[in-house]
N, C-alpha and C. Protein backbone atom coordinates (compact mmCIF):
# COMPACT_ATOMS: atom_id res chain seq x y z
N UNK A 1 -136.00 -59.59 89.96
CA UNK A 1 -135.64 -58.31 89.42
C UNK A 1 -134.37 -57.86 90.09
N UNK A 2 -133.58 -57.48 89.59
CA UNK A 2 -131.90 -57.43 89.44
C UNK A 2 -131.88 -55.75 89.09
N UNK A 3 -130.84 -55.07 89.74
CA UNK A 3 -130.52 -53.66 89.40
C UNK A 3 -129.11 -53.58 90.26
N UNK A 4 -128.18 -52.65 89.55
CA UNK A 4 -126.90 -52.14 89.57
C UNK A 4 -126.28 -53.06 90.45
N UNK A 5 -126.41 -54.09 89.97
CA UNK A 5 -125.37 -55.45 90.53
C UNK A 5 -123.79 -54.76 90.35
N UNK A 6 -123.33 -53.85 89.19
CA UNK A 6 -121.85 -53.14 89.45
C UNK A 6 -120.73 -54.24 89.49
N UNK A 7 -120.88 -55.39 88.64
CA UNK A 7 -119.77 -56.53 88.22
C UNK A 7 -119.36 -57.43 89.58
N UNK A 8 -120.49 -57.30 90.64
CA UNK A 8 -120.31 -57.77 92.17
C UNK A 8 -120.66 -59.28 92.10
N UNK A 9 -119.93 -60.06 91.88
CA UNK A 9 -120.42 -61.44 91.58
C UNK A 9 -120.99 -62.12 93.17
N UNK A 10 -119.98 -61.99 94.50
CA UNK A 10 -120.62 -62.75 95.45
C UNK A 10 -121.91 -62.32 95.83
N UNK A 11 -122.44 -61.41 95.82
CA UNK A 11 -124.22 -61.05 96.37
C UNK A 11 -125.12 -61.95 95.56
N UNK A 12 -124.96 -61.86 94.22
CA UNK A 12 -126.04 -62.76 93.72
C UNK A 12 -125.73 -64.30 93.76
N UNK A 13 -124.38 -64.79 93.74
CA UNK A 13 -124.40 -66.27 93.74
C UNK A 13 -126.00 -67.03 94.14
N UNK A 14 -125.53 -66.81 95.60
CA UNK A 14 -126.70 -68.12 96.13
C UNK A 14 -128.07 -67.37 95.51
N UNK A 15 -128.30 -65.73 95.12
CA UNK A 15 -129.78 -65.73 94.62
C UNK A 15 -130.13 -66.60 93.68
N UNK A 16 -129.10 -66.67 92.33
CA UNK A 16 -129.41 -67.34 91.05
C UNK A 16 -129.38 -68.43 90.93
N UNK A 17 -128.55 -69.07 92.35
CA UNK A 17 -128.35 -70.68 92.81
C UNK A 17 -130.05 -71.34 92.83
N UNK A 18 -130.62 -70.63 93.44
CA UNK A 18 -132.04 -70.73 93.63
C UNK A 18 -132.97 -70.45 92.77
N UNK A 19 -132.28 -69.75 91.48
CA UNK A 19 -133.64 -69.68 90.21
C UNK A 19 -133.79 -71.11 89.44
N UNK A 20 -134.81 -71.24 89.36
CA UNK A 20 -135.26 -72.48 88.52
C UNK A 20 -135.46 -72.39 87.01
N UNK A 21 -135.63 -72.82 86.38
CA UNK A 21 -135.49 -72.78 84.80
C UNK A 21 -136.49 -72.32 84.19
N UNK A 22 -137.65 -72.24 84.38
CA UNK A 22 -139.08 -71.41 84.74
C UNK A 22 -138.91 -69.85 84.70
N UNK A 23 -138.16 -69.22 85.66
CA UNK A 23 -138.06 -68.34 85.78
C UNK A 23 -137.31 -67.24 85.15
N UNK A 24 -137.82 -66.06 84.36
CA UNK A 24 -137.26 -65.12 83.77
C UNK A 24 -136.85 -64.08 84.81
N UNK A 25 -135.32 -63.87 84.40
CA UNK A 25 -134.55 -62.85 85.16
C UNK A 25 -134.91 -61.56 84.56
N UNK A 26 -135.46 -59.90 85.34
CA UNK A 26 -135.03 -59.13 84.79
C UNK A 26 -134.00 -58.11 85.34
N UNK A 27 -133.53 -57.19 84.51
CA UNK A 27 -132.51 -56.69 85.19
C UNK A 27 -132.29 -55.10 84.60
N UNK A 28 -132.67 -54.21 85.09
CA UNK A 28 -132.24 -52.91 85.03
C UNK A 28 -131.73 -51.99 84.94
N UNK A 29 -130.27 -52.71 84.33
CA UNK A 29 -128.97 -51.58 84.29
C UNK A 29 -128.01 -51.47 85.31
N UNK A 30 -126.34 -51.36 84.43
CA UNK A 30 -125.54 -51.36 85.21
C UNK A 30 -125.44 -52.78 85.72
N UNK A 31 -124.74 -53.29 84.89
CA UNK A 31 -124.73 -55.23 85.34
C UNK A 31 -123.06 -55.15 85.37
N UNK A 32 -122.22 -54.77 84.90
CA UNK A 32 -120.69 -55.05 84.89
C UNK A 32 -119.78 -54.13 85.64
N UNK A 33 -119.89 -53.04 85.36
CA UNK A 33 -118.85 -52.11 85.34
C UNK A 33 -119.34 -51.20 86.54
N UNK A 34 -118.69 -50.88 87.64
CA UNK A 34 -118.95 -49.96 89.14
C UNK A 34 -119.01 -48.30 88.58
N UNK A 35 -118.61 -47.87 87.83
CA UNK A 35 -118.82 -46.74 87.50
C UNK A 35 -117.64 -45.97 88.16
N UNK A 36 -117.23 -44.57 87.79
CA UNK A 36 -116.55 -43.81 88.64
C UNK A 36 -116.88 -43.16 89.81
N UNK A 37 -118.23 -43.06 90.05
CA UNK A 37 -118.38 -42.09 91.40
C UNK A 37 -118.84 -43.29 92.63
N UNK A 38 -118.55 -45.17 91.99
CA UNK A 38 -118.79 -45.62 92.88
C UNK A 38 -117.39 -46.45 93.54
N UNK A 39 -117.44 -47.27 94.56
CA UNK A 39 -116.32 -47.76 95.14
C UNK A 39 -116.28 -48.83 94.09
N UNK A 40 -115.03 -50.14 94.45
CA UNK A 40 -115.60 -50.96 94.31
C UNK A 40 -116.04 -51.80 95.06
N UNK A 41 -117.12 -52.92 94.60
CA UNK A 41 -118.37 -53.10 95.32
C UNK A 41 -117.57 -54.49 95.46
N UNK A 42 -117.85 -55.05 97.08
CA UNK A 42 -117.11 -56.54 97.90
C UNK A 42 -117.88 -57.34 96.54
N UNK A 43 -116.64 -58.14 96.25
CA UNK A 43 -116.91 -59.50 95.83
C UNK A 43 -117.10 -58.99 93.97
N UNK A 44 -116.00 -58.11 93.81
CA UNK A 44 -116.33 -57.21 92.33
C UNK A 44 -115.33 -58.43 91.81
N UNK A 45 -116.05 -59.01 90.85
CA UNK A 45 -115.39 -59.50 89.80
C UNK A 45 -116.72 -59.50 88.13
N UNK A 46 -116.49 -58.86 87.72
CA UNK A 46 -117.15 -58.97 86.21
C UNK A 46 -117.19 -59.71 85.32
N UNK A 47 -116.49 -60.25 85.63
CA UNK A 47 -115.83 -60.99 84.22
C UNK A 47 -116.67 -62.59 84.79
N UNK A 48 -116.85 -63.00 86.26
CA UNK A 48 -117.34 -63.95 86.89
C UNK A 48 -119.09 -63.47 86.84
N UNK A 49 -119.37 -62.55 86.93
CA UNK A 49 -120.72 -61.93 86.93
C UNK A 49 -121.15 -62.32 85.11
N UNK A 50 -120.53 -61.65 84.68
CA UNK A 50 -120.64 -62.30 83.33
C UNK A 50 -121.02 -63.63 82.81
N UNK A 51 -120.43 -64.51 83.08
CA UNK A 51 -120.29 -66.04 83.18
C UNK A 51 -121.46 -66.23 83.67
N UNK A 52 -121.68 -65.78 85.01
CA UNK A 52 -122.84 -66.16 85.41
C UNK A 52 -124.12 -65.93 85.30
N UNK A 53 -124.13 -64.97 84.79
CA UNK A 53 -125.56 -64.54 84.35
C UNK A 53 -126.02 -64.85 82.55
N UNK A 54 -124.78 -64.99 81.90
CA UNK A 54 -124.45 -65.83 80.53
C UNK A 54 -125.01 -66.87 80.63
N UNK A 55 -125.22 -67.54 81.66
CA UNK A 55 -125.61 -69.49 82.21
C UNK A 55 -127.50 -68.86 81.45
N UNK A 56 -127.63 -67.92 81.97
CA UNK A 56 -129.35 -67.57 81.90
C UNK A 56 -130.19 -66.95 80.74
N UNK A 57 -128.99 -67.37 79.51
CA UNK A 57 -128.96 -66.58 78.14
C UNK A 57 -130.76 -67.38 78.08
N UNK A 58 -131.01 -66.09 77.52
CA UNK A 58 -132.99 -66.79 76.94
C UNK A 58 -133.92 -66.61 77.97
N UNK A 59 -133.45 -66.67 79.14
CA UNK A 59 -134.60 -66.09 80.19
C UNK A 59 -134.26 -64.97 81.21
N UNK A 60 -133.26 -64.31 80.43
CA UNK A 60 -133.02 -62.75 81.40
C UNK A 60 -132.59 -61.50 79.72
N UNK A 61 -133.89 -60.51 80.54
CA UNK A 61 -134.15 -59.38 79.86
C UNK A 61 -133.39 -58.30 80.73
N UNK A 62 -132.91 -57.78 80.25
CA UNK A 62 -132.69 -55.98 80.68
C UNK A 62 -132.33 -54.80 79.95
N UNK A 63 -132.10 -53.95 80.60
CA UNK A 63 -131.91 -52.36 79.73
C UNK A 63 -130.43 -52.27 80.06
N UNK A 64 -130.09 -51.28 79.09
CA UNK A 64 -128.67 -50.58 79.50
C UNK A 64 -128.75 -49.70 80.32
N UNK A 65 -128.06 -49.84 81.36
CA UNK A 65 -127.74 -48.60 82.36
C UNK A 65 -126.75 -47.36 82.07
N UNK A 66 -126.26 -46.73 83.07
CA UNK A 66 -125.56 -45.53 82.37
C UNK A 66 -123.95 -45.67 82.79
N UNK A 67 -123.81 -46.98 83.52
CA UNK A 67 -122.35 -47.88 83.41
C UNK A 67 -122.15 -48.69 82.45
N UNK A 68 -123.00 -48.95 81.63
CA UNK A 68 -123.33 -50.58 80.49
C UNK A 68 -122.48 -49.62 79.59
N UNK A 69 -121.77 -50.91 78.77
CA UNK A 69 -121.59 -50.67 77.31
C UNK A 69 -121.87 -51.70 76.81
N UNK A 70 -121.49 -51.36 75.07
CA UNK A 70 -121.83 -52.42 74.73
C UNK A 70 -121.64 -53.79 74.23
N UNK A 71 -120.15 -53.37 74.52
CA UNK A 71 -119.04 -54.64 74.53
C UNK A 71 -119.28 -55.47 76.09
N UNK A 72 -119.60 -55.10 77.54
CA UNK A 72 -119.70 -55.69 78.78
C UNK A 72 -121.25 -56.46 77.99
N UNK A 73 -122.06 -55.77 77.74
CA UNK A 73 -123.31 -56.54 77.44
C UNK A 73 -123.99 -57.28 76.95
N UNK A 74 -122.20 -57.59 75.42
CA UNK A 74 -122.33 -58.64 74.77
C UNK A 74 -121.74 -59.85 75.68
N UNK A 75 -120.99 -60.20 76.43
CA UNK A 75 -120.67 -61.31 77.22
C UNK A 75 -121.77 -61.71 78.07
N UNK A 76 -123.03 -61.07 78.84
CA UNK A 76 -123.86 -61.21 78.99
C UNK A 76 -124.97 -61.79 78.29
N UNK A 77 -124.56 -61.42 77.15
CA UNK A 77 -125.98 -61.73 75.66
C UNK A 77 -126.92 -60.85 75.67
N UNK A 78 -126.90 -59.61 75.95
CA UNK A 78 -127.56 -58.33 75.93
C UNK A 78 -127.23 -57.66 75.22
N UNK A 79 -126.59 -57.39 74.18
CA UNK A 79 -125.72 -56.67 73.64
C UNK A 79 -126.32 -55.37 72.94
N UNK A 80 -127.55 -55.88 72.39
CA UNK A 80 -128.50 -55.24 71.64
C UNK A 80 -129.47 -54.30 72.55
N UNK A 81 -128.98 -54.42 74.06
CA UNK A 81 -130.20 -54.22 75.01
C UNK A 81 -130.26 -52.65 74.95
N UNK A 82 -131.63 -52.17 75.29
CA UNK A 82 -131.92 -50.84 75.00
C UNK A 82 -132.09 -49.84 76.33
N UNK A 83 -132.43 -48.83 76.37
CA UNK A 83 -132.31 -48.12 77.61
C UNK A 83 -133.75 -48.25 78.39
N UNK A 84 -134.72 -49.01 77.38
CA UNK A 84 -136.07 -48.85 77.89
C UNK A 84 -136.55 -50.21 77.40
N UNK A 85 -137.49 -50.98 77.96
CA UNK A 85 -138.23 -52.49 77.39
C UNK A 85 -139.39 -52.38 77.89
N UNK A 86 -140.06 -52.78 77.22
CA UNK A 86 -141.48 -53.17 77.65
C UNK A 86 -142.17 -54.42 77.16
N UNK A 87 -142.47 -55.25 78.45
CA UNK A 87 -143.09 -56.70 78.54
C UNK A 87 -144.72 -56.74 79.01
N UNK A 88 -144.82 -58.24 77.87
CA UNK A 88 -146.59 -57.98 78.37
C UNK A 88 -146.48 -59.82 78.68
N UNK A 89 -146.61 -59.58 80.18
CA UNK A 89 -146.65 -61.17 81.15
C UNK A 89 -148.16 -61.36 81.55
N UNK A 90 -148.73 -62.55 81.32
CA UNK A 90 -149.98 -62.85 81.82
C UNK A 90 -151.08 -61.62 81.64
N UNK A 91 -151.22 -60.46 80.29
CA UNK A 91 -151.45 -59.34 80.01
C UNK A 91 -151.62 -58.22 81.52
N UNK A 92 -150.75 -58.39 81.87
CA UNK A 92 -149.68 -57.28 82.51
C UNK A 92 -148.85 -56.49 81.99
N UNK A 93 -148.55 -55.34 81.72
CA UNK A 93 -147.42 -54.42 81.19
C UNK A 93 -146.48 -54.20 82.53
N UNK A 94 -145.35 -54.72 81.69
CA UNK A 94 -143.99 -54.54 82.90
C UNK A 94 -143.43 -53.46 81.89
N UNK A 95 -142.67 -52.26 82.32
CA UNK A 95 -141.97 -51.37 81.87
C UNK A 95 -140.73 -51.36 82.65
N UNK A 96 -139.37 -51.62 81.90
CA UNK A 96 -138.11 -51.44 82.53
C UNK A 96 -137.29 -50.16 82.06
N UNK A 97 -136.70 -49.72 82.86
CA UNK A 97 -135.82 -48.82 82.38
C UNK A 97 -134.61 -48.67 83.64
N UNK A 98 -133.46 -48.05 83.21
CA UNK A 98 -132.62 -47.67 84.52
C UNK A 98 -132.96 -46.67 85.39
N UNK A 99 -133.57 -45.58 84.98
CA UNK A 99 -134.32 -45.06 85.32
C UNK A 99 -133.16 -43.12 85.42
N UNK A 100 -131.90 -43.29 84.96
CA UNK A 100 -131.36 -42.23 84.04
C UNK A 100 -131.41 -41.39 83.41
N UNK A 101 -132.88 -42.14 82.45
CA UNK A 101 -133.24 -41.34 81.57
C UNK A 101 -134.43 -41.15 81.64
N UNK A 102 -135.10 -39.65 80.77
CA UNK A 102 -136.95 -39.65 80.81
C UNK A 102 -137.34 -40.93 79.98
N UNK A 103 -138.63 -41.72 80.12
CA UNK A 103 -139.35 -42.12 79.46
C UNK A 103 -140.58 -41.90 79.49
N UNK A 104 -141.93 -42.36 78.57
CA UNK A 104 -142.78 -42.50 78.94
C UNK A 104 -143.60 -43.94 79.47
N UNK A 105 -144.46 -43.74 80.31
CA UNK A 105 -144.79 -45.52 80.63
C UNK A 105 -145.71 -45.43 79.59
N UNK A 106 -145.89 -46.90 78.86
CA UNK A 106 -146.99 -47.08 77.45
C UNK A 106 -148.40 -47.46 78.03
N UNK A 107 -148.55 -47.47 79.32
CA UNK A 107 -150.00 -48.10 80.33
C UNK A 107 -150.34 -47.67 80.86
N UNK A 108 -151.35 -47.43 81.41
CA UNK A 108 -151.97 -47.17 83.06
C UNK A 108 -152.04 -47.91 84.12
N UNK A 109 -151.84 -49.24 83.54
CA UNK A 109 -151.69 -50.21 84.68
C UNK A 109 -151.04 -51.56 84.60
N UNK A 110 -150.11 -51.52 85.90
CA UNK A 110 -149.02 -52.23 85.81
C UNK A 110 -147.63 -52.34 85.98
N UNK A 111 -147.03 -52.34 86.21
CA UNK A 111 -145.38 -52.66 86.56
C UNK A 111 -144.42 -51.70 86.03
N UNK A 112 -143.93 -50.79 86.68
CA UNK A 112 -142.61 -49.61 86.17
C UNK A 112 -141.20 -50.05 86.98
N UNK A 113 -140.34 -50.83 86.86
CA UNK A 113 -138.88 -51.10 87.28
C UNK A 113 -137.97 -50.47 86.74
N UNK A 114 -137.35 -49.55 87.48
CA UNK A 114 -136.42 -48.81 87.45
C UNK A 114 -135.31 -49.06 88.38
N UNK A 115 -133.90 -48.69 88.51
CA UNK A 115 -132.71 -48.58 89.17
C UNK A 115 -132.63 -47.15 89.77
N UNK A 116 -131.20 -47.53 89.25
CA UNK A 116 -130.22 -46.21 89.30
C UNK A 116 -129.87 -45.42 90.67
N UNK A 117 -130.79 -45.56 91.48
CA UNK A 117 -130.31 -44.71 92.78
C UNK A 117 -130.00 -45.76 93.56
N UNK A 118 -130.05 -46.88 93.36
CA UNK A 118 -129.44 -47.66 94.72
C UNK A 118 -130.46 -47.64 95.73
N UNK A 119 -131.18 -47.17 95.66
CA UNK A 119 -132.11 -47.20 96.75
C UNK A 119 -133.40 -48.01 96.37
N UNK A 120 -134.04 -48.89 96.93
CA UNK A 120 -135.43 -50.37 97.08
C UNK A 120 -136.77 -49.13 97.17
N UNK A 121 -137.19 -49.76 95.96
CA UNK A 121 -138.60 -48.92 96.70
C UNK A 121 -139.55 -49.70 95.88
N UNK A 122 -140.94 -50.20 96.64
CA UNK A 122 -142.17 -50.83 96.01
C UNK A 122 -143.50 -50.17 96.87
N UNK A 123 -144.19 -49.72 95.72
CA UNK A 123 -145.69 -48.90 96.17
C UNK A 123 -145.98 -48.99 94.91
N UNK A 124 -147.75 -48.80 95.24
CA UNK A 124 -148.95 -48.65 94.03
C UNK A 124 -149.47 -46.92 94.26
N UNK A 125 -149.57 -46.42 92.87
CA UNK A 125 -149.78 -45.27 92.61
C UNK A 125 -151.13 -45.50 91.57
N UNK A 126 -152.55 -45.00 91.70
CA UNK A 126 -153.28 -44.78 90.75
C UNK A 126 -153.30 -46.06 89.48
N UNK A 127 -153.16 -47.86 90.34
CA UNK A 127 -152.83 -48.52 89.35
C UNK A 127 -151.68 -49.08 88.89
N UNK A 128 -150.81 -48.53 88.91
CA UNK A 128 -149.71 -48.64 88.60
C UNK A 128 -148.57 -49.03 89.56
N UNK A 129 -147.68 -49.99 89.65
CA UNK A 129 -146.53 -50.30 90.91
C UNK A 129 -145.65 -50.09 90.05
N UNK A 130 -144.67 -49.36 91.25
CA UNK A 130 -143.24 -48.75 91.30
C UNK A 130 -142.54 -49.44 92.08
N UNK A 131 -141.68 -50.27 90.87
CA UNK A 131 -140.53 -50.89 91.90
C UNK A 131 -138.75 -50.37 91.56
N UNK A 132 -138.35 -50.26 92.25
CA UNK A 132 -136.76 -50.28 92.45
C UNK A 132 -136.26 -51.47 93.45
N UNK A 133 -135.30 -52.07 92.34
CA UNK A 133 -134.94 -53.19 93.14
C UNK A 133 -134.02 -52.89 94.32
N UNK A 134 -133.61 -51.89 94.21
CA UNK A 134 -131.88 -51.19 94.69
C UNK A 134 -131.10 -51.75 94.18
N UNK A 135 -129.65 -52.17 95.49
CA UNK A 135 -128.64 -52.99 94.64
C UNK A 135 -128.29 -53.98 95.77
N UNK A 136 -127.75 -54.72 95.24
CA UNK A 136 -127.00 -55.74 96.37
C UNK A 136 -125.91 -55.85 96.33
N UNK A 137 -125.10 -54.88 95.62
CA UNK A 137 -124.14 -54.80 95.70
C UNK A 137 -123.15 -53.31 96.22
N UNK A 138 -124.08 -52.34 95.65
CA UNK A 138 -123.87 -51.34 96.40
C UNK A 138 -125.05 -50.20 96.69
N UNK A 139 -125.47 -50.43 97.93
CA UNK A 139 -127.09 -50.08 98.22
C UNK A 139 -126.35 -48.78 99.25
N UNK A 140 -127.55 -48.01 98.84
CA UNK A 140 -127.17 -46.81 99.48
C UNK A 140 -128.79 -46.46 100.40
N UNK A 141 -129.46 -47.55 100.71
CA UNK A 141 -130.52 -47.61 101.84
C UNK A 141 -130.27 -48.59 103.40
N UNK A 142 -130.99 -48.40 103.76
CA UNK A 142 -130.45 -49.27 104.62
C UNK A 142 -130.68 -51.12 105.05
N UNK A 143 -131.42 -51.48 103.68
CA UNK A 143 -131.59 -52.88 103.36
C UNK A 143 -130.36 -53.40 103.38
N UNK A 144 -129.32 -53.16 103.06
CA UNK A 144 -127.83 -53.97 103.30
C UNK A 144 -127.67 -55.11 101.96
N UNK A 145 -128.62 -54.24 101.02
CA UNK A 145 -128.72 -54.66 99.82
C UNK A 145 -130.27 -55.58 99.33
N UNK A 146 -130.71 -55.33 97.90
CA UNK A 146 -132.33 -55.46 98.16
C UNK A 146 -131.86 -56.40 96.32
N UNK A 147 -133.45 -56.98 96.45
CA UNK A 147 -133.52 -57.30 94.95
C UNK A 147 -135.06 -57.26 94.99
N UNK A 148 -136.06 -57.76 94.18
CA UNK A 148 -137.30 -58.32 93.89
C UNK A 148 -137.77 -59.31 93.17
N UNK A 149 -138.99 -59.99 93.79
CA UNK A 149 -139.38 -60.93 92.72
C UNK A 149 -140.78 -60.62 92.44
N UNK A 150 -141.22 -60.97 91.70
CA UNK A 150 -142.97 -61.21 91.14
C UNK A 150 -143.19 -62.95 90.95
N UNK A 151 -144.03 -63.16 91.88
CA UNK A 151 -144.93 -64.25 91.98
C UNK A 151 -146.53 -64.43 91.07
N UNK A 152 -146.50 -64.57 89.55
CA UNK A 152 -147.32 -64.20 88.59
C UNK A 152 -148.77 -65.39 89.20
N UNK A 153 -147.96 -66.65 90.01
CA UNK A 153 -149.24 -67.67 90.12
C UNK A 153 -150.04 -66.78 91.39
N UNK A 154 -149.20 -66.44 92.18
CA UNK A 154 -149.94 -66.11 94.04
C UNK A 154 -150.60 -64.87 93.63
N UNK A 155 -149.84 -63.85 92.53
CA UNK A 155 -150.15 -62.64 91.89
C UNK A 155 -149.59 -61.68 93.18
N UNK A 156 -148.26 -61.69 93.29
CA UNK A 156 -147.59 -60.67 94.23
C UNK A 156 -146.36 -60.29 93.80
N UNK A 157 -146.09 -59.22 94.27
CA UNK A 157 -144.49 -58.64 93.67
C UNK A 157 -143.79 -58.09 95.28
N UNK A 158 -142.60 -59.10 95.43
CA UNK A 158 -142.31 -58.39 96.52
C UNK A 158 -140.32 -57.71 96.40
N UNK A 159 -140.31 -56.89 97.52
CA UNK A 159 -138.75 -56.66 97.70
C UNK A 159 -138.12 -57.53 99.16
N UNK A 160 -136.60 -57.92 98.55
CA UNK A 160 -136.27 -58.66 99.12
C UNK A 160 -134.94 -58.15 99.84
N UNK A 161 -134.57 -58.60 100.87
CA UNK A 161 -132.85 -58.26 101.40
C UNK A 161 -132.22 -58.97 100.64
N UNK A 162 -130.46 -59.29 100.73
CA UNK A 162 -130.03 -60.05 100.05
C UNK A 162 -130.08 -61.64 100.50
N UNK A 163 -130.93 -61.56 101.75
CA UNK A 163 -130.70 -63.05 102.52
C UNK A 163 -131.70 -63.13 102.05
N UNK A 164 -132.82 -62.59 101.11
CA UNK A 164 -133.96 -63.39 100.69
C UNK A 164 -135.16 -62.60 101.79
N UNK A 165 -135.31 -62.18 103.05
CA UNK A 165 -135.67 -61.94 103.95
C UNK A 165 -136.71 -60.91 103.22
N UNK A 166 -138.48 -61.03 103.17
CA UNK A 166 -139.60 -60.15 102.36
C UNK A 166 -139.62 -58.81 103.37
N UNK A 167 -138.82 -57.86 102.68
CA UNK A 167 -139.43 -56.22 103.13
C UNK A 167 -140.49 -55.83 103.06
N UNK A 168 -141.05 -55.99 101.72
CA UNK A 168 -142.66 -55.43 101.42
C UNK A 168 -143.18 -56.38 100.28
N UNK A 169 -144.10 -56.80 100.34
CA UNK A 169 -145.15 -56.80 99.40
C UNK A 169 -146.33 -56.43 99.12
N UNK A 170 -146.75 -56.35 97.69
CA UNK A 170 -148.26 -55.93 97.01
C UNK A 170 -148.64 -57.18 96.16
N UNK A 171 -149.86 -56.65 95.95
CA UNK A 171 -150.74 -57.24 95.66
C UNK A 171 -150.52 -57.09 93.74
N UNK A 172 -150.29 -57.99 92.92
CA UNK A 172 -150.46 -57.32 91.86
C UNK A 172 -151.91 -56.84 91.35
């Protein structure tokens, strides 16, 4: 799980170096473009972020963020992507959004991924886990940049630094 990457191509290299073909990417908004109220983020190239996450056309889902358009999202192969998705994995409900805007979650139990603040956060509420991946490209916690994965066989969802290094995990 991927959020406000901000067109930062060196943070994710070696992550996606390491995805296997198995694995579905998701991603939360704000994939190209740094926005105006942000810097730009080390290792900003978009147009290389593009390319590279293009390699993963068919197994990466995401929403539009409130930097996305929809010309950046067609070089991606997202083009069509919406502000809100909802996935049903191993009958699990994953709910994505950037987290920008209101939605409602369609479940009681199960997976809510959201962005937008830059800030990592994973906890269970009444059933339900709340994750924010942050960013790894421009994190405004003090992870030094975060992402997440879900492990559907072990049945765990954890947050990660950008060296890969497990902050927290749950239990799905």
């Amino acid at each position: 799980m991927l959020s406000d990457t901000h067109g930062a191509l060196s943070p994710l290299t070696r992550i996606l170096q390491e995805v296997d073909q198995n694995t579905l990417i998701m991603h939360s908004g704000d994939f190209l473009y740094h926005g105006p109220r942000n810097p730009l983020p080390e290792g900003y190239d978009p147009k290389g972020l593009a390319t590279l996450l293009a390699k993963f056309s068919g197994r990466i889902v995401g929403v539009r963020g409130n930097c996305d358009s929809e010309i950046d999202l067609e070089l991606v192969g997202l083009e069509n992507a919406a502000s809100a998705l909802t996935l049903l994995i191993n009958d699990l409900g994953i709910f994505i959004s950037h987290g920008h805007m209101k939605h409602e979650v369609p479940f009681e139990r199960g997976i809510v991924i959201s962005g937008h603040t830059h800030i990592s956060l994973l906890r269970k509420d009444n059933g339900i886990i709340f994750m924010n991946p942050g960013s790894l490209s421009l994190p405004k916690d003090q992870t030094g940049g975060s992402y997440g994965t879900i492990d559907f066989k072990k049945g765990i969802i954890s947050l990660r630094n950008g060296n890969g290094f497990e902050l927290k995990t749950l239990a799905l």
